[in-house]
N, C-alpha and C. Protein backbone atom coordinates (compact mmCIF):
# COMPACT_ATOMS: atom_id res chain seq x y z
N UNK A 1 123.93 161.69 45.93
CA UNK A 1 123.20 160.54 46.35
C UNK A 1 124.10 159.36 46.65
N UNK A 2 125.33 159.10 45.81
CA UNK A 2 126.19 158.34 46.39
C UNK A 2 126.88 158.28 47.83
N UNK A 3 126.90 159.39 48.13
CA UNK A 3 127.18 159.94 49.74
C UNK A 3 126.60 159.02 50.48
N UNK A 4 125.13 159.75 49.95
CA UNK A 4 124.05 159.48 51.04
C UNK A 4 124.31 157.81 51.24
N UNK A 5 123.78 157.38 50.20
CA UNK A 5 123.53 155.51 50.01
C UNK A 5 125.38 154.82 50.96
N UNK A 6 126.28 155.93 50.84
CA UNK A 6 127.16 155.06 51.41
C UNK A 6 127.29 155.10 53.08
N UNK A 7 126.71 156.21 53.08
CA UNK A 7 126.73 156.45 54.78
C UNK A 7 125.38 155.70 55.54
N UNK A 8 124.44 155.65 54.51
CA UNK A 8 123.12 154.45 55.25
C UNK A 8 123.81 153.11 54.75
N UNK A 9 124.80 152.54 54.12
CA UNK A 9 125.39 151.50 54.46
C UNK A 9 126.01 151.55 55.66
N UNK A 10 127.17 152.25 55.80
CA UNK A 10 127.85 151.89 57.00
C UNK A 10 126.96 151.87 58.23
N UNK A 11 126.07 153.25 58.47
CA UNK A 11 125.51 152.99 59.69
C UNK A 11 124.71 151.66 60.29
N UNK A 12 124.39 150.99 59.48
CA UNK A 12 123.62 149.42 60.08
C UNK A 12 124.70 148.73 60.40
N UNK A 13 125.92 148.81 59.65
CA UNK A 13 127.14 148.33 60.18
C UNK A 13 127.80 148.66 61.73
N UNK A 14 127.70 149.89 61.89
CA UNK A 14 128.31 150.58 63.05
C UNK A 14 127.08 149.56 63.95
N UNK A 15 125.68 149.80 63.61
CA UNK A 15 124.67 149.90 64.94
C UNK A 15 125.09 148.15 65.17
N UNK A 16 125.24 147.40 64.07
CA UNK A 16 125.52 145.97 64.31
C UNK A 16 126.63 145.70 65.01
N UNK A 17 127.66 146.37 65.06
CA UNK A 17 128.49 146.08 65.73
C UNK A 17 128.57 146.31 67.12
N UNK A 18 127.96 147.91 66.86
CA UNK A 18 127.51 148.05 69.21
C UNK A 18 126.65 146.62 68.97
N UNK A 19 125.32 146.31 68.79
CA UNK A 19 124.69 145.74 69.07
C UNK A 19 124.97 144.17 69.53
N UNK A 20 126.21 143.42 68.74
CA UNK A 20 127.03 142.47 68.96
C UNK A 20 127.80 142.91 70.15
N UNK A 21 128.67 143.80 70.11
CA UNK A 21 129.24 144.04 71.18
C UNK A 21 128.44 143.95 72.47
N UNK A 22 127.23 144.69 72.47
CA UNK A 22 126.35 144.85 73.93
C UNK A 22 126.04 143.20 74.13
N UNK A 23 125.68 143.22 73.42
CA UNK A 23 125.22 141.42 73.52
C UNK A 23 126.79 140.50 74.39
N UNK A 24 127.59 140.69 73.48
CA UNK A 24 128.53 139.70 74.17
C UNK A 24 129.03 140.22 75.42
N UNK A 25 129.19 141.70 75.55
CA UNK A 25 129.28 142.78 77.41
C UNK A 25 128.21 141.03 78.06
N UNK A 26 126.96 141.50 77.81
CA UNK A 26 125.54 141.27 78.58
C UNK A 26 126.11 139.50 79.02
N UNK A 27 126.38 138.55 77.60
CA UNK A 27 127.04 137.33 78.00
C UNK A 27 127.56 137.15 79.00
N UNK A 28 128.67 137.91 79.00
CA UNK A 28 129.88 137.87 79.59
C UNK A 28 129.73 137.94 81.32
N UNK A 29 128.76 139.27 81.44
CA UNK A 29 128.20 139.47 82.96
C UNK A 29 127.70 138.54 83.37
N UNK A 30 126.57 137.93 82.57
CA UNK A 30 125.52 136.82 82.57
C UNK A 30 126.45 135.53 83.28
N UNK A 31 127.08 135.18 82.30
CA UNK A 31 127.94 133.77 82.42
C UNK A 31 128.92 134.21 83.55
N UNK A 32 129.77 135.41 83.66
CA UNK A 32 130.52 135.65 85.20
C UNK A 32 129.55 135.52 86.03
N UNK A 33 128.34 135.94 86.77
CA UNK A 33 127.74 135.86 87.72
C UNK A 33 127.29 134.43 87.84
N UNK A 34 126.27 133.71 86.45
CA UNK A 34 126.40 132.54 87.13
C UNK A 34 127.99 131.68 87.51
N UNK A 35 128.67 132.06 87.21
CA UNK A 35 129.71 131.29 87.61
C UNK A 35 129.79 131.30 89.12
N UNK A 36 130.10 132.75 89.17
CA UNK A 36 130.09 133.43 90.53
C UNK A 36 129.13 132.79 92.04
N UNK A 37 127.90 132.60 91.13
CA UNK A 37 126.96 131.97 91.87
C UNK A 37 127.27 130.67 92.42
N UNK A 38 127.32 129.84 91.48
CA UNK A 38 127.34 128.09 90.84
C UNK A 38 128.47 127.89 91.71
N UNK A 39 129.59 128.75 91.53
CA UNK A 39 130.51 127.75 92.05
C UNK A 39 131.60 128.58 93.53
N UNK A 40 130.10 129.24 94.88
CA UNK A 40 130.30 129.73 95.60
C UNK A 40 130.38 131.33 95.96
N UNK A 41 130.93 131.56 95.09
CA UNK A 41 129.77 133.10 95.13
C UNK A 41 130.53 134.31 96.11
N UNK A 42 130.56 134.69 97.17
CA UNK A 42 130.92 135.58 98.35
C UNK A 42 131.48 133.86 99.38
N UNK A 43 131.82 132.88 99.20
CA UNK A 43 131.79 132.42 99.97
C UNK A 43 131.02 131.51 101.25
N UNK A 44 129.83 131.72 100.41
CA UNK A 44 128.19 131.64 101.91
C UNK A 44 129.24 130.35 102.85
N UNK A 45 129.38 129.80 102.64
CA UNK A 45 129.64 128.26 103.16
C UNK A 45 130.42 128.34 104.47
N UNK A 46 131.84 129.15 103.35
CA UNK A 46 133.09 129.53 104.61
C UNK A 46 132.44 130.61 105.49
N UNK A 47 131.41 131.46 105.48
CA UNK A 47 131.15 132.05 106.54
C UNK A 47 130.00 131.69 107.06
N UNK A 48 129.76 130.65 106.76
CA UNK A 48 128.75 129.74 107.78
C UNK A 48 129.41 128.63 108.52
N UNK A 49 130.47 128.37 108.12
CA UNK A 49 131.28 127.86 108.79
C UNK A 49 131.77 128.38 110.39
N UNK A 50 132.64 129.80 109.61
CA UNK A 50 133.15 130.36 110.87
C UNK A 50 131.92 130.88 111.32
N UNK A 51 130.89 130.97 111.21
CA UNK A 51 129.79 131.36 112.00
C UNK A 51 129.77 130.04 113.17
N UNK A 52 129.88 129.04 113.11
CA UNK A 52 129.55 127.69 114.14
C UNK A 52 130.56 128.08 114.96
N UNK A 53 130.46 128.06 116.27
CA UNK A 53 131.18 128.02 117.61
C UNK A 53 131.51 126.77 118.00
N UNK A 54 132.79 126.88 118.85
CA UNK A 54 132.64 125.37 119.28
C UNK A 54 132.21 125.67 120.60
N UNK A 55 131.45 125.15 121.20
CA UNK A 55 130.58 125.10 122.50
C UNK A 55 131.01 124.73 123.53
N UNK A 56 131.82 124.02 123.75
CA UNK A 56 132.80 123.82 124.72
C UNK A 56 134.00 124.57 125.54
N UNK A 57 133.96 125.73 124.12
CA UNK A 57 134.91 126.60 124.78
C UNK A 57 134.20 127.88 124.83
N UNK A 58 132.96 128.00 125.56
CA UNK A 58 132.28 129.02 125.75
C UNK A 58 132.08 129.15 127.24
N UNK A 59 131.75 130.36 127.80
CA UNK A 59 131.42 130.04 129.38
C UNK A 59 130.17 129.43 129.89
N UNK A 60 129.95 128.84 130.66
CA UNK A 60 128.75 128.32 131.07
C UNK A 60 127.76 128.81 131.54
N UNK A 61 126.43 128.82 131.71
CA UNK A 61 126.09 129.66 131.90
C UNK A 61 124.54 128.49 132.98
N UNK A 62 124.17 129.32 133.69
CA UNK A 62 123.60 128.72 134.69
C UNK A 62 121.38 129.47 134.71
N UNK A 63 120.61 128.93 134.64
CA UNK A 63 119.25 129.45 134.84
C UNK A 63 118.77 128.97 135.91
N UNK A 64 118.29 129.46 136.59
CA UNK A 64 117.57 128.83 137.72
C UNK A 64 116.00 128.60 137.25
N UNK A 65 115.64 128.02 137.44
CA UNK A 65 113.76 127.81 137.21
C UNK A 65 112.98 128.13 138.48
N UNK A 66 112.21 129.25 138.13
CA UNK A 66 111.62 129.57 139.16
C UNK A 66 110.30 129.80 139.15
N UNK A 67 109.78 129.46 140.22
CA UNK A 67 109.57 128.66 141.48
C UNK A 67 109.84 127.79 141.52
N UNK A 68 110.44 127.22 142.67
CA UNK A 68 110.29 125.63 142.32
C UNK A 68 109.39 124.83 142.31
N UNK A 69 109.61 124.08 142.33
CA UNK A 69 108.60 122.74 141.81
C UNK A 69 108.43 122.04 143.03
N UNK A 70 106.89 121.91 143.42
CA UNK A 70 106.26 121.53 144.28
C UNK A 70 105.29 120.46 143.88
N UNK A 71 105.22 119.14 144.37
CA UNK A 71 104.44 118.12 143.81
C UNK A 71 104.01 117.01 145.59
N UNK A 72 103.03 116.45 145.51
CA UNK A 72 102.13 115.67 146.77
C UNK A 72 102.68 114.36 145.97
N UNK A 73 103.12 113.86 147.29
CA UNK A 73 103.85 112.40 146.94
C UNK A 73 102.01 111.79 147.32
N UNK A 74 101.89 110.37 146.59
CA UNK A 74 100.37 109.54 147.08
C UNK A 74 100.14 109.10 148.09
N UNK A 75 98.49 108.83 148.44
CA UNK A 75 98.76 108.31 149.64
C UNK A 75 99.50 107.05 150.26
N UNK A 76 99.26 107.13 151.48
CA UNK A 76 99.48 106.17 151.96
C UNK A 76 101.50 106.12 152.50
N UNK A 77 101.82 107.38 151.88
CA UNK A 77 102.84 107.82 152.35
C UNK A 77 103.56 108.25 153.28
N UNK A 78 104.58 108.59 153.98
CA UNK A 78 104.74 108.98 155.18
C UNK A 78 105.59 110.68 154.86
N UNK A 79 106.23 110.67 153.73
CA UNK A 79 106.09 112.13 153.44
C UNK A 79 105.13 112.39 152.33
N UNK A 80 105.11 113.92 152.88
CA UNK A 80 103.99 113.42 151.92
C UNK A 80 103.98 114.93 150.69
N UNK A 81 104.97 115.67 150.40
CA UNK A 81 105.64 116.38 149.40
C UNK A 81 106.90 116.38 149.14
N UNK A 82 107.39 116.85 148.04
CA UNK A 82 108.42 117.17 147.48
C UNK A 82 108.36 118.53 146.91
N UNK A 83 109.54 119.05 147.06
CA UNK A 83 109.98 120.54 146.54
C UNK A 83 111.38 120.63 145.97
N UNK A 84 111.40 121.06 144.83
CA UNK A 84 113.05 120.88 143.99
C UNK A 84 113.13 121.66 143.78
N UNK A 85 114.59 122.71 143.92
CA UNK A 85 115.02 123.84 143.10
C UNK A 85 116.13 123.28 142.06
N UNK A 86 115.70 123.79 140.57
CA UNK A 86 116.31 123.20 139.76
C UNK A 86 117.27 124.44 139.01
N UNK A 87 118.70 124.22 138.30
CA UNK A 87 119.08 125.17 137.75
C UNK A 87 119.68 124.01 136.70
N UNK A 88 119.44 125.07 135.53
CA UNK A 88 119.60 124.11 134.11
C UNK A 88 121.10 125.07 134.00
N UNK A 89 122.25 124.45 133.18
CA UNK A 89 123.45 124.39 132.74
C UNK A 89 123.34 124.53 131.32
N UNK A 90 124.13 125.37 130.71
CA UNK A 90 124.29 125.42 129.41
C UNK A 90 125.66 126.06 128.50
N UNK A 91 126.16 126.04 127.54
CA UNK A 91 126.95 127.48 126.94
C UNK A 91 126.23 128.01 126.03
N UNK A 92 125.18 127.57 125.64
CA UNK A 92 124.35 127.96 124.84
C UNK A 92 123.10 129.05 125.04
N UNK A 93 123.42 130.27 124.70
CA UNK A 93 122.74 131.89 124.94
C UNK A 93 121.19 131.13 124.20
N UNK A 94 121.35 130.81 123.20
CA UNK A 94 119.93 131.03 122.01
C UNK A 94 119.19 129.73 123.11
N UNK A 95 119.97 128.64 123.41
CA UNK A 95 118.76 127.53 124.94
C UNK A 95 118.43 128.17 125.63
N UNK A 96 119.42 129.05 126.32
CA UNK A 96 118.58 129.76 127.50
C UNK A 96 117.04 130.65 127.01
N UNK A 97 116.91 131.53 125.90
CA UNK A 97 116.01 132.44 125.58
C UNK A 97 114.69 131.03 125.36
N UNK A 98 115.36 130.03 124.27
CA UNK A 98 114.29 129.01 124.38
C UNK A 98 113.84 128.52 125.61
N UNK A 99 114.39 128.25 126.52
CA UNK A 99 113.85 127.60 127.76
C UNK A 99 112.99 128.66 128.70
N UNK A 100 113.46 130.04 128.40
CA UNK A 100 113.01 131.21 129.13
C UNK A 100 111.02 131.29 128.28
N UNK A 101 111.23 131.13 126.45
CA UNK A 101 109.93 131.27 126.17
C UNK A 101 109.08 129.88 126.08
N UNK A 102 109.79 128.92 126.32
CA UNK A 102 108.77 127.29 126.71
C UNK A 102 108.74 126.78 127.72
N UNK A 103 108.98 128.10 128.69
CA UNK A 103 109.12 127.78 130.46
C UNK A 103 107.93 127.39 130.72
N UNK A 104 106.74 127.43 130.11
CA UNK A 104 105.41 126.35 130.50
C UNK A 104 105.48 124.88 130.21
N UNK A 105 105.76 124.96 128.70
CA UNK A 105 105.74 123.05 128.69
C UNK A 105 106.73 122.84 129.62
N UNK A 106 108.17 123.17 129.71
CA UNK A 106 109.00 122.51 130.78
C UNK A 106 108.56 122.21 131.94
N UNK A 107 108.32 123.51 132.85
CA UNK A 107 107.63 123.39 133.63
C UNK A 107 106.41 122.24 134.32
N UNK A 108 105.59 122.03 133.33
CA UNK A 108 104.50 121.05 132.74
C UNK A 108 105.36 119.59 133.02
N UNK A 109 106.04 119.51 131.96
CA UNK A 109 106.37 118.56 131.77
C UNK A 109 107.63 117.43 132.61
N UNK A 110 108.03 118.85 133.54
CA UNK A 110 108.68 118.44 134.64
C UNK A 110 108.16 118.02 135.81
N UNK A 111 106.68 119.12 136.10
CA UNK A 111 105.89 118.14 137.22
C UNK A 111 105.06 117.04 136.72
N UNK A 112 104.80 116.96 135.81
CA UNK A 112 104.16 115.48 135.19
C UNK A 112 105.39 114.47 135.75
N UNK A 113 106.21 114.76 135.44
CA UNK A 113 107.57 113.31 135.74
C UNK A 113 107.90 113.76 137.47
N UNK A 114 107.63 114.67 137.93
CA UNK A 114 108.08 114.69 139.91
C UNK A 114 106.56 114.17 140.17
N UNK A 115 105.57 113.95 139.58
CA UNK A 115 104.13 113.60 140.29
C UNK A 115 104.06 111.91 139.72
N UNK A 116 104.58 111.46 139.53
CA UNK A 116 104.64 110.27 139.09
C UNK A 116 105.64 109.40 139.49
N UNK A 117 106.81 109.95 140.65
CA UNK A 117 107.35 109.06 141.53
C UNK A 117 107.26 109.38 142.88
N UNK A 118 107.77 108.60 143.72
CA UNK A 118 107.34 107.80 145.08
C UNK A 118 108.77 108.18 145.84
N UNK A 119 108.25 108.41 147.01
CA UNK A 119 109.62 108.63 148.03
C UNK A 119 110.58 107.38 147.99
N UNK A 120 110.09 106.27 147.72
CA UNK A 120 111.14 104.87 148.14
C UNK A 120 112.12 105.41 146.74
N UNK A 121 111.26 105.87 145.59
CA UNK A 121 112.60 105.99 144.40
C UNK A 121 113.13 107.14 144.79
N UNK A 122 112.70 108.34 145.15
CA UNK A 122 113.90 109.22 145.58
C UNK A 122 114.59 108.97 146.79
N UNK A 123 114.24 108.19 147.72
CA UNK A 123 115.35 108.46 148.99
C UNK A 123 116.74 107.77 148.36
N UNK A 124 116.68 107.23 147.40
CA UNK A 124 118.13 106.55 147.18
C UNK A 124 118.69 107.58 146.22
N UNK A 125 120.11 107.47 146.11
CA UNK A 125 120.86 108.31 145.47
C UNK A 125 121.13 108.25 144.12
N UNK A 126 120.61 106.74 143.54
CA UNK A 126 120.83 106.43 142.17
C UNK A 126 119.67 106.90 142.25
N UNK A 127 118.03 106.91 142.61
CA UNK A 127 116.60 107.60 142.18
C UNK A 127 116.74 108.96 142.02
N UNK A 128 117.95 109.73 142.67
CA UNK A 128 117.90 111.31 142.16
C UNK A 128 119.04 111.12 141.43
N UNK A 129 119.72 111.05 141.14
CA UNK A 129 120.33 110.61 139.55
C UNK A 129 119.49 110.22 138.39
N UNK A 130 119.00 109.23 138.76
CA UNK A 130 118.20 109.15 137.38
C UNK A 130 116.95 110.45 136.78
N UNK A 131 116.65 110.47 138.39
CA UNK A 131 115.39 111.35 138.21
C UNK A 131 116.38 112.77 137.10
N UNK A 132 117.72 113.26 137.66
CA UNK A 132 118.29 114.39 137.07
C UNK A 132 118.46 113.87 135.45
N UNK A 133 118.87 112.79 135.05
CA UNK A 133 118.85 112.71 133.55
C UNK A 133 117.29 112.57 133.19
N UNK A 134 116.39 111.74 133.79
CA UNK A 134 115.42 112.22 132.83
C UNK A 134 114.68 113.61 132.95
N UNK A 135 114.88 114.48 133.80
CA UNK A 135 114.55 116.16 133.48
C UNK A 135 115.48 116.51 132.48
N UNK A 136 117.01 115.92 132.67
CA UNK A 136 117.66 116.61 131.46
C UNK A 136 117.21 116.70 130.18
N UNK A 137 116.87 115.37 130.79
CA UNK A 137 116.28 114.75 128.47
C UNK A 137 114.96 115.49 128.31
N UNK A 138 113.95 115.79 129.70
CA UNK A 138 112.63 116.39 128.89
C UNK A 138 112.74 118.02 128.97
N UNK A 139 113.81 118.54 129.49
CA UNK A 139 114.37 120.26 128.50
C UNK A 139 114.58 119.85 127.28
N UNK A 140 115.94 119.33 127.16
CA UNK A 140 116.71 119.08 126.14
C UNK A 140 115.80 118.51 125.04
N UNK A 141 114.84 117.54 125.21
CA UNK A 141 113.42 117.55 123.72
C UNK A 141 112.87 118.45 123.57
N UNK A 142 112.12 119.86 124.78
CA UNK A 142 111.02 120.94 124.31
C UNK A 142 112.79 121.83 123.83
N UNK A 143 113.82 122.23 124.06
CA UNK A 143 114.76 122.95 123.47
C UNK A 143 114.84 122.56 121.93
N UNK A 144 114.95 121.24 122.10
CA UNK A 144 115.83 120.97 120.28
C UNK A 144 114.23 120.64 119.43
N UNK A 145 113.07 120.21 120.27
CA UNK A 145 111.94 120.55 119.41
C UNK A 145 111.80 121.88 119.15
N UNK A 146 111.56 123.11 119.58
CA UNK A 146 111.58 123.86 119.23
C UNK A 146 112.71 124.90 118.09
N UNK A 147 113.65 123.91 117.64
CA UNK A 147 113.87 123.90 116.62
C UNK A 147 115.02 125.63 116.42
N UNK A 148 115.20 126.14 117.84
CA UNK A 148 115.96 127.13 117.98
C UNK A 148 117.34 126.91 117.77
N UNK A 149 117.57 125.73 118.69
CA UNK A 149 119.13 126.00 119.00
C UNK A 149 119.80 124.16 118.15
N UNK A 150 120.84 124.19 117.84
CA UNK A 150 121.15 122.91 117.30
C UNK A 150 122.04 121.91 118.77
N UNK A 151 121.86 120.46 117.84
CA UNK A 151 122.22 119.76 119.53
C UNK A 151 123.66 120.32 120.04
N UNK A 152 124.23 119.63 121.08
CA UNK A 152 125.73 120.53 121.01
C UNK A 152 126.55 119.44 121.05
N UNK A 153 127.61 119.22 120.60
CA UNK A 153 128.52 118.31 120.03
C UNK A 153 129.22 117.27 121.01
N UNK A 154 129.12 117.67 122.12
CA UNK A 154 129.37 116.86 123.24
C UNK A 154 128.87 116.36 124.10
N UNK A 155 127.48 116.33 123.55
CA UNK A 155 126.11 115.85 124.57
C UNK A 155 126.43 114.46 125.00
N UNK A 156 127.61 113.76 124.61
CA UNK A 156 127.38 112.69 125.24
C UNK A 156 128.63 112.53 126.47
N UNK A 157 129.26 113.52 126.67
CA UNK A 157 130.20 113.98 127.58
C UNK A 157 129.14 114.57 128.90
N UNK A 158 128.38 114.99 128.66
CA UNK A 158 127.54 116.15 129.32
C UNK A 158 126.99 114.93 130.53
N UNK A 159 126.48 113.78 130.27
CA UNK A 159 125.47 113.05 130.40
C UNK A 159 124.14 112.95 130.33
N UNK A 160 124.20 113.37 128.92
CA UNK A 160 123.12 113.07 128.13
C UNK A 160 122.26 111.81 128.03
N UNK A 161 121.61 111.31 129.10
CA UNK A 161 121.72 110.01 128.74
C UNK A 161 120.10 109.90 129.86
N UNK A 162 119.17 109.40 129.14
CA UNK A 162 117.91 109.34 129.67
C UNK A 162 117.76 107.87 130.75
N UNK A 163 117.08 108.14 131.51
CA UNK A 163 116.77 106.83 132.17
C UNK A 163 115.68 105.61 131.23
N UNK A 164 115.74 104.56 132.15
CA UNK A 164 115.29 103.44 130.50
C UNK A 164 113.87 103.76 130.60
N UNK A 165 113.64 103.25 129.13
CA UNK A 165 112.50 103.90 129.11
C UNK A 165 112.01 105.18 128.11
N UNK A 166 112.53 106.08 128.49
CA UNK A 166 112.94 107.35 127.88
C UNK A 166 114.10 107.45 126.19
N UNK A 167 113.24 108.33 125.44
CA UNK A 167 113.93 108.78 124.28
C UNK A 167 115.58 109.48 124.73
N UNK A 168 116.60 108.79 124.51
CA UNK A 168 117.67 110.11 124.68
C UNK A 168 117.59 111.32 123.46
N UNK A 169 117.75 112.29 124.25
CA UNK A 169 117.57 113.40 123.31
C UNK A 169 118.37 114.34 123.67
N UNK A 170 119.59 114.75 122.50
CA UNK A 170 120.74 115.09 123.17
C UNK A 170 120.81 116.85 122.22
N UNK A 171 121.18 117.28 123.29
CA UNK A 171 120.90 118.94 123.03
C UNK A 171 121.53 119.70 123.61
N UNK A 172 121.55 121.01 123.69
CA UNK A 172 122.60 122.10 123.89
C UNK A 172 122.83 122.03 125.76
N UNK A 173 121.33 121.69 126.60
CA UNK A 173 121.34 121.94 127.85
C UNK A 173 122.41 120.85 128.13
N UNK A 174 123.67 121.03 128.89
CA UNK A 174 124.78 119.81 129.16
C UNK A 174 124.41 119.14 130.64
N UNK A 175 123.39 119.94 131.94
CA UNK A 175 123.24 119.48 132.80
C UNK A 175 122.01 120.21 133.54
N UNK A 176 121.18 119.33 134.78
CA UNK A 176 120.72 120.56 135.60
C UNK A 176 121.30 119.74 136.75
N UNK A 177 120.98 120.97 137.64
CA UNK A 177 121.27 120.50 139.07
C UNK A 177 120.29 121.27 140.43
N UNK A 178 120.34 120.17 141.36
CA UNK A 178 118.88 120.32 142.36
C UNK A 178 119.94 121.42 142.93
N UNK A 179 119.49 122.29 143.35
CA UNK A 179 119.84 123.05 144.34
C UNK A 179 119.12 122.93 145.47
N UNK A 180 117.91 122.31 145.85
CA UNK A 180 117.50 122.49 146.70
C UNK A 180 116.46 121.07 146.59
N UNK A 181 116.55 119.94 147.51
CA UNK A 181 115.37 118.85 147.22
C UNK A 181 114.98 118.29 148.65
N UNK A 182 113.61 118.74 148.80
CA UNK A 182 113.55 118.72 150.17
C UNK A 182 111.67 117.37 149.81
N UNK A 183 111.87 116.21 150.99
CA UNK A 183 111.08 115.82 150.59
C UNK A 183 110.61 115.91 152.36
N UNK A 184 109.16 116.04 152.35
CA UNK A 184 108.81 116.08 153.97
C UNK A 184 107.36 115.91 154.25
């Protein structure tokens, strides 16, 4: 019986000691991972970093909008439409897909602004200038509203720059250009 009584001593001893041991293993993982976590982990940051492009040194890339845009100048006019072929500018792949799936509001929102001026402001060359920044600025708001693509870092190189009046709203599209503006 002395046997016995000495070997059910030790064993609560043995099981206490795995049992401490597992415990401080379990710590140890515990407290490495949050560390691991807490103070960066795999890195997330640095490869969200090198995830950002710089945009400038990408190729450009060109959309045409199609059909063009056809709008009735008012009466009392002597021409008495306008027709624009427009192609938007970008380096930005993820603007183009946005502009490709909000090609209605643009659209929209581009003949709202060609039906609301007058041949005397386009026959001059500063009236299609301006007219080209404020189409720029109303892509460049349905693009960066829609919350796809982020602005691009040199929008103010681009000429980003709205006519007065207008919100500037500076975004990935860097330019458009008329290819075709026929008023008659």
């Amino acid at each position: 019986m002395a046997d016995e009584l000495e070997l059910d001593v030790e064993e609560p001893k043995k099981s206490k000691l795995v049992l401490i041991i597992a415990i401080a293993g379990v710590v140890l993982l515990l407290g490495g991972g949050a560390a691991w976590f807490f103070l960066g982990g795999d890195d997330g940051d640095a490869a969200k970093e090198s995830e950002k492009v710089d945009l400038s040194k990408l190729p450009i890339h060109y959309l045409t909008l199609i059909p063009e845009f056809v709008v009735n100048f008012g009466p009392g006019s002597r021409v008495r439409y306008l027709q624009v072929d427009i192609q938007v500018a970008t380096r930005d792949e993820a603007a183009l897909k946005t502009i490709s799936t909000y090609n209605p509001i643009i659209r929209n929102d581009i003949l709202v602004l060609l039906s609301g001026l007058s041949f005397e402001e386009l026959s001059k060359e500063t009236g299609k200038l301006a007219l080209q920044k404020r189409i720029l600025n109303t892509i460049n708001k349905v693009v960066v509203s829609a919350g796809q693509t982020a602005p691009a870092a040199k929008a103010e190189d681009a000429g980003n720059e709205a006519a007065a009046g207008d919100d500037v709203v500076k975004g990935p599209i860097e330019n458009i250009y008329f290819t075709s503006f026929i008023m008659q």
